[in-house]
PDB file of N, CA and C in Angstrom:
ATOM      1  N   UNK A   1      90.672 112.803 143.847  1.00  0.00           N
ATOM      2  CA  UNK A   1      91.448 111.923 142.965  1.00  0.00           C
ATOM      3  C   UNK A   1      91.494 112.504 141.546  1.00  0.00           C
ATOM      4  N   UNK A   2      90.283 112.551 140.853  1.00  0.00           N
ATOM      5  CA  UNK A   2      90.203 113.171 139.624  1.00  0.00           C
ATOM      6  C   UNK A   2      90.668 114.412 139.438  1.00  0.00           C
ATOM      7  N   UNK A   3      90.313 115.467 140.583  1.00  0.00           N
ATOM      8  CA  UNK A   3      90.793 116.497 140.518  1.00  0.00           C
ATOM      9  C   UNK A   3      92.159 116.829 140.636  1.00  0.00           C
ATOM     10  N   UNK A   4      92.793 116.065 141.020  1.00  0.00           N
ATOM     11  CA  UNK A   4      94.496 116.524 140.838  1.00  0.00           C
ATOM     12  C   UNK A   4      94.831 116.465 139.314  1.00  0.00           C
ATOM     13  N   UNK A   5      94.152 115.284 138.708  1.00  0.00           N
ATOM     14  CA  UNK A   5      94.515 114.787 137.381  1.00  0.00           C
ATOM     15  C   UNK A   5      93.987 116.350 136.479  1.00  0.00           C
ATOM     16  N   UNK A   6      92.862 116.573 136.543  1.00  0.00           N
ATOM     17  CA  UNK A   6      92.081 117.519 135.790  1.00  0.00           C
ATOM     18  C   UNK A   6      93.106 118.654 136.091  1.00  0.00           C
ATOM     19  N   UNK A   7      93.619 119.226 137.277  1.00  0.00           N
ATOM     20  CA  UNK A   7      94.015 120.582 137.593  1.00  0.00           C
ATOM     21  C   UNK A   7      95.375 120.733 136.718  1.00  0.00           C
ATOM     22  N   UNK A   8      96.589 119.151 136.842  1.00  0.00           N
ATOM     23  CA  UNK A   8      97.842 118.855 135.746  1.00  0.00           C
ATOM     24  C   UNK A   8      97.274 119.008 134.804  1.00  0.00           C
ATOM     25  N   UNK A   9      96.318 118.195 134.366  1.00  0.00           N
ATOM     26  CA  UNK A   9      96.070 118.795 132.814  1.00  0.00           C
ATOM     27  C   UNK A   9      96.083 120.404 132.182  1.00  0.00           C
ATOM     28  N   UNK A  10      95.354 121.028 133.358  1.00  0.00           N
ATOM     29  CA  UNK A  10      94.802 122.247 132.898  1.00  0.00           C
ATOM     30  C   UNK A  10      96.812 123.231 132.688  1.00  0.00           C
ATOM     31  N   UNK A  11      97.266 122.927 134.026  1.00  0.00           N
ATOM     32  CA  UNK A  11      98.361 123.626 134.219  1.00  0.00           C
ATOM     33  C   UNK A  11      99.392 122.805 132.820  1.00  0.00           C
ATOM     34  N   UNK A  12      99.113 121.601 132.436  1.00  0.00           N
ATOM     35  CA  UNK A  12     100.216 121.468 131.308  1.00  0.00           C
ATOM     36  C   UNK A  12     100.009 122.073 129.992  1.00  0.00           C
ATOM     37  N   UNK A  13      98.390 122.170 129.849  1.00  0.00           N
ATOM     38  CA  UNK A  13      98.283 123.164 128.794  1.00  0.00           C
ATOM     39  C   UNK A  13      98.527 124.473 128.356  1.00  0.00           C
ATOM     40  N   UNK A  14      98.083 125.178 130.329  1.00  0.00           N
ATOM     41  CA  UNK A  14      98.735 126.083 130.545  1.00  0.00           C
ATOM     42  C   UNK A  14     100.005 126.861 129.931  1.00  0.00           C
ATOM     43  N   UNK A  15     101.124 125.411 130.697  1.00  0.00           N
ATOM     44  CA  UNK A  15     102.320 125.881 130.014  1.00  0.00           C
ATOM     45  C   UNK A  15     102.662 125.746 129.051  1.00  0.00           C
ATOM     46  N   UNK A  16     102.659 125.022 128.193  1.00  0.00           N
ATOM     47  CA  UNK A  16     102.254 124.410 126.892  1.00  0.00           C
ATOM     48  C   UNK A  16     102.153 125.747 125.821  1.00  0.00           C
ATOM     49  N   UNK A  17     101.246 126.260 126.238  1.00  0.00           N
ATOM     50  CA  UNK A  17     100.239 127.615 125.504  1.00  0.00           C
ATOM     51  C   UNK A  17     101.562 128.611 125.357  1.00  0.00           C
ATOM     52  N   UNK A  18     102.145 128.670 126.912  1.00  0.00           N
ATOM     53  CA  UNK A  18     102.568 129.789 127.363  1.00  0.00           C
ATOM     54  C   UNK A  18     104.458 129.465 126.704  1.00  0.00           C
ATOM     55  N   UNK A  19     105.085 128.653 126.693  1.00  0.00           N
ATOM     56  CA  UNK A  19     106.059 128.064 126.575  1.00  0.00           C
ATOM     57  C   UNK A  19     106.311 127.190 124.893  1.00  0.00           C
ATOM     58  N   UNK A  20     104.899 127.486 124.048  1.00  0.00           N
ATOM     59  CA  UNK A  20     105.106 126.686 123.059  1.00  0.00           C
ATOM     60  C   UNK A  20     105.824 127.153 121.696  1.00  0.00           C
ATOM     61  N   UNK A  21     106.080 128.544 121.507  1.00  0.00           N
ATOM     62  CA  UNK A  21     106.932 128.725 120.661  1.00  0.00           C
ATOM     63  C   UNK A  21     108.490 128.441 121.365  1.00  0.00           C
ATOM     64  N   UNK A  22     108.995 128.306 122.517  1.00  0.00           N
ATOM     65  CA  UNK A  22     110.156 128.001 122.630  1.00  0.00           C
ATOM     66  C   UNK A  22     110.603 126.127 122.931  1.00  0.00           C
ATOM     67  N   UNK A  23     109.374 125.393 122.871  1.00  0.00           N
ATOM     68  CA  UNK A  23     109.247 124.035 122.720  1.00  0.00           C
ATOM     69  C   UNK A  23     109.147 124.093 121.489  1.00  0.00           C
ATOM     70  N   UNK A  24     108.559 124.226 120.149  1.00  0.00           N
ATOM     71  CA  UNK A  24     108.918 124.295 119.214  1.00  0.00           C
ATOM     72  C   UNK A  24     110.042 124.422 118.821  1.00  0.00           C
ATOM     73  N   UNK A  25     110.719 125.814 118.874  1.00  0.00           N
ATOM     74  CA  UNK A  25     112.064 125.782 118.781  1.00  0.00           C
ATOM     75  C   UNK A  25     112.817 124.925 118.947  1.00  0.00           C
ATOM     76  N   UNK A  26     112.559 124.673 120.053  1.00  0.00           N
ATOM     77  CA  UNK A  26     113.861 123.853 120.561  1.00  0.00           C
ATOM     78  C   UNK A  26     114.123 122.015 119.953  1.00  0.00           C
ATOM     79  N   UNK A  27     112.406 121.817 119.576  1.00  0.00           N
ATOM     80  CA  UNK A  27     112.225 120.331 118.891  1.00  0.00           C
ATOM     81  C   UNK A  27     113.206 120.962 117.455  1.00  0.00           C
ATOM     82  N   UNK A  28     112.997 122.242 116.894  1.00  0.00           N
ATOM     83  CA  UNK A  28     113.047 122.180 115.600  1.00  0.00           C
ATOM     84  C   UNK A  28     114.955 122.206 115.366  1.00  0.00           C
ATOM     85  N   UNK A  29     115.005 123.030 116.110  1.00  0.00           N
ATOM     86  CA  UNK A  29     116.544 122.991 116.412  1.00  0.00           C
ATOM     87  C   UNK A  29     117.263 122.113 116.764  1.00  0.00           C
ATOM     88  N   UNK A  30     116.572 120.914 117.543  1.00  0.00           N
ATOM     89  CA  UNK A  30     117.417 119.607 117.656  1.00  0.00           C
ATOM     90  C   UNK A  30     117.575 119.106 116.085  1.00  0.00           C
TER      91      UNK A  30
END
């Protein structure tokens, strides 16, 4: 149970990390 929750977390930071200068961007550009 917990562990699905813990593993999304890990993988949203993941992408997050990996994807966050173009999420930036894209907030800043709206």
């Amino acid at each position: 149970m917990m562990n699905t929750v813990l593993v999304l977390l890990v993988v949203l930071v993941y992408l997050i990390q990996l994807s966050g200068d173009r999420i930036v961007r894209a907030v800043t550009h709206k």
